[in-house]
N, C-alpha and C. Protein backbone atom coordinates (compact mmCIF):
# COMPACT_ATOMS: atom_id res chain seq x y z
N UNK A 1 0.83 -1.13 0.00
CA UNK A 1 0.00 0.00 0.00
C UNK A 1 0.90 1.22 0.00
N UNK A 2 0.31 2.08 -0.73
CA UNK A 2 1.36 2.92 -0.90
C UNK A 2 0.91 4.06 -0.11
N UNK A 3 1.56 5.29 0.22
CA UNK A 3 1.69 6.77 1.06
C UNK A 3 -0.23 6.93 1.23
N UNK A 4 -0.79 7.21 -0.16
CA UNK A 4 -2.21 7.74 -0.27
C UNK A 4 -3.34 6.87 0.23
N UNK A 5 -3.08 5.63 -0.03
CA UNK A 5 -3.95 4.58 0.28
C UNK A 5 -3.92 4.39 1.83
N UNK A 6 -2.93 4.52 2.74
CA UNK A 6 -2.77 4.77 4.21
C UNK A 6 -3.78 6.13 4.75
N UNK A 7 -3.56 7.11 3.88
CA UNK A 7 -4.01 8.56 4.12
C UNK A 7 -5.71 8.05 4.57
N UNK A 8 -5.42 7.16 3.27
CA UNK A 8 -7.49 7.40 3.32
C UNK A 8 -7.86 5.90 4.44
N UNK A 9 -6.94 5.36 4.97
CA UNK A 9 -7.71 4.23 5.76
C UNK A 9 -7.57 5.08 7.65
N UNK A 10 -6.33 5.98 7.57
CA UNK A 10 -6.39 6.53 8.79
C UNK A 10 -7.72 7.84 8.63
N UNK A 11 -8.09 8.34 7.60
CA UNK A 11 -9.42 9.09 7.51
C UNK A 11 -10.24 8.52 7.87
N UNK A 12 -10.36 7.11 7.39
CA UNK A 12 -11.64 6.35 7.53
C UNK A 12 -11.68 5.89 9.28
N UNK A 13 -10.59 5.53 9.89
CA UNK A 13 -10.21 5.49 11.18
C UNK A 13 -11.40 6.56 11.75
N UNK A 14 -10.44 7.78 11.40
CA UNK A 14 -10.99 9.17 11.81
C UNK A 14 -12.05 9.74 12.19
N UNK A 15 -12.88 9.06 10.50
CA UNK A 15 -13.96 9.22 10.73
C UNK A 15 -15.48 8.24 11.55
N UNK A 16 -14.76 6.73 11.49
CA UNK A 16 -15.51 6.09 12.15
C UNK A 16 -15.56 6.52 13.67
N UNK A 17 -14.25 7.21 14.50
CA UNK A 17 -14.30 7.26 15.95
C UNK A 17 -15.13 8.55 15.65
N UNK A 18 -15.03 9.54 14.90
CA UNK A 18 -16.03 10.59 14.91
C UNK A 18 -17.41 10.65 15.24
N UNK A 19 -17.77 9.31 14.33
CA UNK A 19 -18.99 8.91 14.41
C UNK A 19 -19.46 8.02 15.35
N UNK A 20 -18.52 7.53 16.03
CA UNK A 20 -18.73 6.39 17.35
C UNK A 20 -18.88 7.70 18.38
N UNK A 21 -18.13 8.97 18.60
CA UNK A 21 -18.45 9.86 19.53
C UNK A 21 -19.74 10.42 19.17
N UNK A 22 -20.17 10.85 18.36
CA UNK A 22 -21.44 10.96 17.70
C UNK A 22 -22.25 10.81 18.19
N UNK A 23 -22.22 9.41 18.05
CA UNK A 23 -23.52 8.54 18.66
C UNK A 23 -23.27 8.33 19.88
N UNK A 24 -22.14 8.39 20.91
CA UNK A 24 -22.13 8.22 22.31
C UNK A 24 -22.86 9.82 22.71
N UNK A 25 -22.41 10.72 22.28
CA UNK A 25 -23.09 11.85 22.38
C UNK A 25 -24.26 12.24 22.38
N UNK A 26 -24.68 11.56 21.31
CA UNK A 26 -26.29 11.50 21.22
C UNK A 26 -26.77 10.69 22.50
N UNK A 27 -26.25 9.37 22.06
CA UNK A 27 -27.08 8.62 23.51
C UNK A 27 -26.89 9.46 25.09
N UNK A 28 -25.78 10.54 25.14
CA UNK A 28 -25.67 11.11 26.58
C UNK A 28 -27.05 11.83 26.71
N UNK A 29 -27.54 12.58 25.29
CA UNK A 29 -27.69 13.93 25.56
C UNK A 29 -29.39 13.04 25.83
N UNK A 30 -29.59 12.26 25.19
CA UNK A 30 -30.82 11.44 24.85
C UNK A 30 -31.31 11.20 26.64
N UNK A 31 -29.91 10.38 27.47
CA UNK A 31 -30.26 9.94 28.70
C UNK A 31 -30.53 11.13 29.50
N UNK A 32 -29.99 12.44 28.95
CA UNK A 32 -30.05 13.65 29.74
C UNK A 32 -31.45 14.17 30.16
N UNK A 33 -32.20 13.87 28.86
CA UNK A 33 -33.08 14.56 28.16
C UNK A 33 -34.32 13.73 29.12
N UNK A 34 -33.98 12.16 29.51
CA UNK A 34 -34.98 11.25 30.06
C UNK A 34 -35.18 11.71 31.32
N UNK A 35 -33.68 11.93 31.67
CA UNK A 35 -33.61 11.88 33.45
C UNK A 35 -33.82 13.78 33.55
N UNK A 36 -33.95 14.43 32.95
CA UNK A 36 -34.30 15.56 32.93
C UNK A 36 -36.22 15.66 33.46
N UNK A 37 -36.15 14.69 32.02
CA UNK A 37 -38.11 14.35 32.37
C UNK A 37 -38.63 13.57 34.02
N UNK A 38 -37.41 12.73 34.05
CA UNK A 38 -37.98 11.89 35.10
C UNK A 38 -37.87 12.87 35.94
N UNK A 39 -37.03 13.65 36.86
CA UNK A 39 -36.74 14.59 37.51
C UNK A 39 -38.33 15.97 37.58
N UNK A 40 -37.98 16.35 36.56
CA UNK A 40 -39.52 17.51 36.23
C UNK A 40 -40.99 15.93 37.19
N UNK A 41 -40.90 14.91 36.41
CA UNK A 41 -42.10 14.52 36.90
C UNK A 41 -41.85 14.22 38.53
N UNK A 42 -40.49 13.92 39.05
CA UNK A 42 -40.77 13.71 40.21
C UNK A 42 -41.09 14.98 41.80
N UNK A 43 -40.19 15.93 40.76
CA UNK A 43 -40.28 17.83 40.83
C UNK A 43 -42.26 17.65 41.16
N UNK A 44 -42.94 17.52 40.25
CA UNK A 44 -44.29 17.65 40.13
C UNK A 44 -44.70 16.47 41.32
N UNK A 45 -44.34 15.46 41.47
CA UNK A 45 -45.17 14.75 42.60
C UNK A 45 -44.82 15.04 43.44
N UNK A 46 -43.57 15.34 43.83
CA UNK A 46 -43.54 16.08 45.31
C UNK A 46 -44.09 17.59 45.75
N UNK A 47 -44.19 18.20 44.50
CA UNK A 47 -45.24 19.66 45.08
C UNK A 47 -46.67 18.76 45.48
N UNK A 48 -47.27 17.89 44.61
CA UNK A 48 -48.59 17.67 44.96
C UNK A 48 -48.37 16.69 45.77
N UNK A 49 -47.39 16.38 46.06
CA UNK A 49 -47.56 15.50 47.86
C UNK A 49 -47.60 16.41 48.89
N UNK A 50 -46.71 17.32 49.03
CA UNK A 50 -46.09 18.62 50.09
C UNK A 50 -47.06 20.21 50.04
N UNK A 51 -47.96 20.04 48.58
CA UNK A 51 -49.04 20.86 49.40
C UNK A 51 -49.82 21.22 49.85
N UNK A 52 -50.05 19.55 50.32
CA UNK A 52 -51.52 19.39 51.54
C UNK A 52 -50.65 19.29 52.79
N UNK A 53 -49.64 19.13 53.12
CA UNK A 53 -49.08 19.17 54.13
C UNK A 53 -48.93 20.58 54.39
N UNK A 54 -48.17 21.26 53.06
CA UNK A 54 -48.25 22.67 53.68
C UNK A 54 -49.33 23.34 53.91
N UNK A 55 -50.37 23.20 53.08
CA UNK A 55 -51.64 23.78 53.29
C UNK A 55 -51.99 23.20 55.34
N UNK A 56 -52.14 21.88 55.34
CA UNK A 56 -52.36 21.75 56.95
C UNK A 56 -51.30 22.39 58.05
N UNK A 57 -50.47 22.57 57.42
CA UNK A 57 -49.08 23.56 58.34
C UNK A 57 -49.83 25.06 58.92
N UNK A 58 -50.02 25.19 57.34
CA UNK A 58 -50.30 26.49 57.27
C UNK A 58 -51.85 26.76 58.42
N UNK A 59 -52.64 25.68 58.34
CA UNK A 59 -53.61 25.63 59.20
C UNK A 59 -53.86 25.55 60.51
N UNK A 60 -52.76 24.32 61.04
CA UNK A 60 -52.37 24.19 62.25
C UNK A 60 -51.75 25.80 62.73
N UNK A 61 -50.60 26.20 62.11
CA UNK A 61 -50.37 27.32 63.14
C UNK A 61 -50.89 28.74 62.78
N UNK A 62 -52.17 28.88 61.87
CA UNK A 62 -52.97 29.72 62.31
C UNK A 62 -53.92 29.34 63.18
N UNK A 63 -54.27 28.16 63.58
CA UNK A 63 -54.97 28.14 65.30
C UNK A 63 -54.42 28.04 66.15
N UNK A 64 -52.93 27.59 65.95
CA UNK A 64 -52.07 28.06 67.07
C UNK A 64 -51.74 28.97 67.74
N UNK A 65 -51.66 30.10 66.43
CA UNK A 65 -51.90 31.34 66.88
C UNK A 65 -53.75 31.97 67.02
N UNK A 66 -54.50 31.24 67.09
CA UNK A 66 -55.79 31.67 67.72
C UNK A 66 -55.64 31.14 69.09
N UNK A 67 -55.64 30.26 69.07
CA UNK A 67 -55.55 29.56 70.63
C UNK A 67 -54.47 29.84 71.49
N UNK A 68 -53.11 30.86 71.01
CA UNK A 68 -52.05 31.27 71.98
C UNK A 68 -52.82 32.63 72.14
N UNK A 69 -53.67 33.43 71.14
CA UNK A 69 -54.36 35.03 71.53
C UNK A 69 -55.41 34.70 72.54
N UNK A 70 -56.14 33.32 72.43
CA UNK A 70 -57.39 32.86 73.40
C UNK A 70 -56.86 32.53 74.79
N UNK A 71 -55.73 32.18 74.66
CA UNK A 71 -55.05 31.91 75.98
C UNK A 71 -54.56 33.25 76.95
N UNK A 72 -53.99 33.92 76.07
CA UNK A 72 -53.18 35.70 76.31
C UNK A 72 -55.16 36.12 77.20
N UNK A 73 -55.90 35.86 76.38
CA UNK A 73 -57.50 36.69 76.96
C UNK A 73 -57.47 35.78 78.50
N UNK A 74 -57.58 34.58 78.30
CA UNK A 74 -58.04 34.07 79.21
C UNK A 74 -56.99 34.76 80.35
N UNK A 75 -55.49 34.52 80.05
CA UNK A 75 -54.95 34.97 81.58
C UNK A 75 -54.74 36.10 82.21
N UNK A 76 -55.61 36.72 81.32
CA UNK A 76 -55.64 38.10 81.45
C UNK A 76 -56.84 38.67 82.30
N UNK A 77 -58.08 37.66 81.71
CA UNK A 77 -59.16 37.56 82.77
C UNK A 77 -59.02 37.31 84.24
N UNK A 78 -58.03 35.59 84.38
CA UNK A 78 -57.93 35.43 85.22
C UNK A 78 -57.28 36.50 86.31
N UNK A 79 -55.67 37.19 85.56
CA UNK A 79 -55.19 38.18 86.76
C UNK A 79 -56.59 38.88 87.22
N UNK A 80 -57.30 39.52 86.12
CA UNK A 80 -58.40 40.65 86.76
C UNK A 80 -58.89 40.07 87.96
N UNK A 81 -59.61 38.64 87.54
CA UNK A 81 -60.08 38.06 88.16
C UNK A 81 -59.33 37.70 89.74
N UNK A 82 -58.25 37.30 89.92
CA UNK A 82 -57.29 37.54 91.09
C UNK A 82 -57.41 39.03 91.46
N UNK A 83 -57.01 39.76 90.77
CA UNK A 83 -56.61 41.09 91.39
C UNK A 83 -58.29 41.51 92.09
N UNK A 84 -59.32 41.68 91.33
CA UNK A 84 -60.82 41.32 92.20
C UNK A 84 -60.82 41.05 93.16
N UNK A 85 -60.56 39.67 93.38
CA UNK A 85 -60.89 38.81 94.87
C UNK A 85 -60.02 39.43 95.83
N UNK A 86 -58.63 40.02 95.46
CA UNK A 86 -57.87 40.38 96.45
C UNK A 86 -58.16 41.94 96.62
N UNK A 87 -59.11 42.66 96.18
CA UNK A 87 -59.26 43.51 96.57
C UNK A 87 -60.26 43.33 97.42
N UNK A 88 -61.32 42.62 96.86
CA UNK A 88 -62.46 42.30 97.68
C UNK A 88 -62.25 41.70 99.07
N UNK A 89 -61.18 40.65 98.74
CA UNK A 89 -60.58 39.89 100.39
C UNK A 89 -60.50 41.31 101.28
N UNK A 90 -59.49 42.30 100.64
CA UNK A 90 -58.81 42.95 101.62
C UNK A 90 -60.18 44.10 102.06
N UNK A 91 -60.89 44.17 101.27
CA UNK A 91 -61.98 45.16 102.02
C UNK A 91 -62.92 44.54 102.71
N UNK A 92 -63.26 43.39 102.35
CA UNK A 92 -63.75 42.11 103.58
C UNK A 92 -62.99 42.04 104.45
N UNK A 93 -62.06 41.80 105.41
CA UNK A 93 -61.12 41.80 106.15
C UNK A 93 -61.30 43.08 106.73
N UNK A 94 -60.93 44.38 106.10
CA UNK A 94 -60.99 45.54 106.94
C UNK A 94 -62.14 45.99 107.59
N UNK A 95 -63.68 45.69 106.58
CA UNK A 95 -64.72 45.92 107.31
C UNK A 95 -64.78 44.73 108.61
N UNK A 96 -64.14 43.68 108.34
CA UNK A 96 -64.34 42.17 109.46
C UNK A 96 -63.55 43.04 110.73
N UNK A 97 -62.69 43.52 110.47
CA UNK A 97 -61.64 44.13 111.27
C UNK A 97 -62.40 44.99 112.41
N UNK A 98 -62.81 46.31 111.39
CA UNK A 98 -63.67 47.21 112.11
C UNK A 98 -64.34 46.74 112.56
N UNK A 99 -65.58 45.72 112.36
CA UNK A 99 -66.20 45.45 112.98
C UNK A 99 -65.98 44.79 114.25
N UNK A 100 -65.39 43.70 114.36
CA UNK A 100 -64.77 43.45 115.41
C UNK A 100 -63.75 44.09 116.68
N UNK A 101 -63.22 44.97 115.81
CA UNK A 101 -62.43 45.36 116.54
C UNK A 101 -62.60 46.72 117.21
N UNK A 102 -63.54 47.36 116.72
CA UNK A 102 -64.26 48.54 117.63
C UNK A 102 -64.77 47.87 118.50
N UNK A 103 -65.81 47.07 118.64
CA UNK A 103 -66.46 46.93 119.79
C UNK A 103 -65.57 46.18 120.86
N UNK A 104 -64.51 45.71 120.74
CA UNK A 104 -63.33 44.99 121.16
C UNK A 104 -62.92 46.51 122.36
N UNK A 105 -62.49 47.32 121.84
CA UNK A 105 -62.24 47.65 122.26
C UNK A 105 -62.91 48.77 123.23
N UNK A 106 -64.22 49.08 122.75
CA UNK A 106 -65.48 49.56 123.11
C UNK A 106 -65.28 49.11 124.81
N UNK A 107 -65.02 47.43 123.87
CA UNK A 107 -65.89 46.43 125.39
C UNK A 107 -64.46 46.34 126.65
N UNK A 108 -63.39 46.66 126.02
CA UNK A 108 -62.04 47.09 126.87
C UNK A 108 -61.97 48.56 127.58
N UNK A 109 -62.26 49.16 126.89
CA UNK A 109 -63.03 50.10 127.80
C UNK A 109 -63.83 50.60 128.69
N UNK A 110 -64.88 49.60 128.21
CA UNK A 110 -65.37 49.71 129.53
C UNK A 110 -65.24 48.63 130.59
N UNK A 111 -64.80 47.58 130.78
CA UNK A 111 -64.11 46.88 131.61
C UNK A 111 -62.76 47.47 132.12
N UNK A 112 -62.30 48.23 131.45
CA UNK A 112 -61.30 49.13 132.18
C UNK A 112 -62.34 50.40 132.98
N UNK A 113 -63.29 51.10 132.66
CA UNK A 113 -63.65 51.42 133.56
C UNK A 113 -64.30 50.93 134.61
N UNK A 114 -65.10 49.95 134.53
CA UNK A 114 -65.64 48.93 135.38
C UNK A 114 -64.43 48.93 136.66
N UNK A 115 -63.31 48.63 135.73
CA UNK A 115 -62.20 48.43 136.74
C UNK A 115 -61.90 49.62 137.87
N UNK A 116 -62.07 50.83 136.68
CA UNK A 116 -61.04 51.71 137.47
C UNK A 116 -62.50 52.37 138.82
N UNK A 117 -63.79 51.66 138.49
CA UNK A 117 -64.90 51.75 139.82
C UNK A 117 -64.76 50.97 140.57
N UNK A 118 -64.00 49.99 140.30
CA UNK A 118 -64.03 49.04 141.60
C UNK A 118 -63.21 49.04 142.48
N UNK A 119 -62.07 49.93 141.78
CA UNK A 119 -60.86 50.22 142.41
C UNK A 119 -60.89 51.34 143.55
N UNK A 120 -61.96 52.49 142.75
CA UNK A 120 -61.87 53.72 143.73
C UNK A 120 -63.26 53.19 144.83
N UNK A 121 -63.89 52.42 144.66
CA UNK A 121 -65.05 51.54 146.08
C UNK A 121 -63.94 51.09 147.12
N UNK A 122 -62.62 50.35 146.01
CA UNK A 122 -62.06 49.63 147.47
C UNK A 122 -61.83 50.63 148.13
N UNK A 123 -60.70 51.60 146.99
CA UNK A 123 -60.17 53.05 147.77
C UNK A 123 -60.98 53.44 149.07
N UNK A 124 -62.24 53.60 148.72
CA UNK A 124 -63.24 54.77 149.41
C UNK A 124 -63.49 54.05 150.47
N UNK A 125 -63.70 51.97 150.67
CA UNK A 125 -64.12 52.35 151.40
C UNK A 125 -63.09 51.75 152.68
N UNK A 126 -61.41 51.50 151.84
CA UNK A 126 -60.11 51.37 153.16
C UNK A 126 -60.45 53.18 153.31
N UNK A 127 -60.33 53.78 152.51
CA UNK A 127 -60.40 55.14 153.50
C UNK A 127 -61.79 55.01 154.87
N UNK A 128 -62.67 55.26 154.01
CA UNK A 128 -63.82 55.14 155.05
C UNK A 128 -63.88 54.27 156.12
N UNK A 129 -63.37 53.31 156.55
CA UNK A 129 -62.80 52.61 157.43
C UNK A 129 -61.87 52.94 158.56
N UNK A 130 -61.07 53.73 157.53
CA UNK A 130 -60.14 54.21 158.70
C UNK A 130 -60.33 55.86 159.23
N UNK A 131 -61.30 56.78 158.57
CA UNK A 131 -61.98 57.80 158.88
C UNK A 131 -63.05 57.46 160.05
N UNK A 132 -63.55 55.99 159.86
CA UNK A 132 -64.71 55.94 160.45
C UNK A 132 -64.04 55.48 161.36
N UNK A 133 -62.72 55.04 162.16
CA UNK A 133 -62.33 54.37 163.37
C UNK A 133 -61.99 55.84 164.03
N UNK A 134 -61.34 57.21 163.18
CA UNK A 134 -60.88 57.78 163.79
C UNK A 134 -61.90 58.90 164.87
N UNK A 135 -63.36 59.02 163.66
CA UNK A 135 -64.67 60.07 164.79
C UNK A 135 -64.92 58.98 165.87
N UNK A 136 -64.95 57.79 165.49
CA UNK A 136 -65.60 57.47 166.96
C UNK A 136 -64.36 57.66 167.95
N UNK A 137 -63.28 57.22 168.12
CA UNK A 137 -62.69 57.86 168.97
C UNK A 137 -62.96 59.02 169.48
N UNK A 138 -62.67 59.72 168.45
CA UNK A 138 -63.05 61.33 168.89
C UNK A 138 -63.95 61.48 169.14
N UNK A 139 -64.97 60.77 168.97
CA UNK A 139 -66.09 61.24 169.71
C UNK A 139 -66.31 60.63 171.30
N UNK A 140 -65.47 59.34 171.70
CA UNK A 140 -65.30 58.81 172.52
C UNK A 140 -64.46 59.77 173.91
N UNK A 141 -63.50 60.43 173.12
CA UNK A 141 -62.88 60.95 174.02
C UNK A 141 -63.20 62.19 175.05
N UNK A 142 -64.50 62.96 174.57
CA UNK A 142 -65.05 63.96 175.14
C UNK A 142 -65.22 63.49 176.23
């Protein structure tokens, strides 16, 4: 074989690996093109799996947040509701107080005066006792 006849079998070489990349190329772009699709469709089943979940997400913690504002009311009632009773306790108590405790002392009072009469009887009558020993003498002695 001579110089030219080589030329054209390494062309033909040339061109067969050309065409073997070719077609590996094609088949890449082909598998690209599948798993591209498969991907998009699995892209699409997971939005329509994930947005009833998000939709119930989204549901759950807007009553979460109703039921944390229903809660904020309620303990808000309740302080009133405490702060109420303890006002009410304490003005129950003070009228219980007064009441009791005036006549308490009403009634100490006058058992202290009670006292302080029984005291000036004894007084009056060790004095009178000893006034009354001293006229009869004196009157004895004329």
């Amino acid at each position: 074989m001579n110089g030219g006849t080589w030329s054209v079998v390494f062309l033909g070489i040339i061109a067969a690996a050309t065409l073997a990349v070719a077609i590996v190329q094609v088949k890449v772009l082909l598998a690209a093109e599948r798993m591209t699709r498969r991907f998009g469709h699995f892209v699409d089943e997971f939005e329509r799996d994930v947005k009833p979940i998000l939709g119930q997400l989204n549901a759950l913690s807007r009553d979460a947040s109703k039921a944390a504002a229903l809660a904020v009311i309620q303990v808000e009632r309740v302080d009133q509701l405490w702060n109420d009773v303890g006002s009410k306790l304490d003005n129950t108590l003070s009228t219980v107080a007064s009441v009791i405790i005036g006549p308490a002392r009403q009634g100490r009072a006058l058992l202290a005066g009670f006292q302080a009469v029984m005291a000036a009887l004894r007084h009056y009558r060790s004095q009178g006792s000893r006034s009354n020993g001293k006229e009869e003498e004196d009157g004895l002695f004329i």
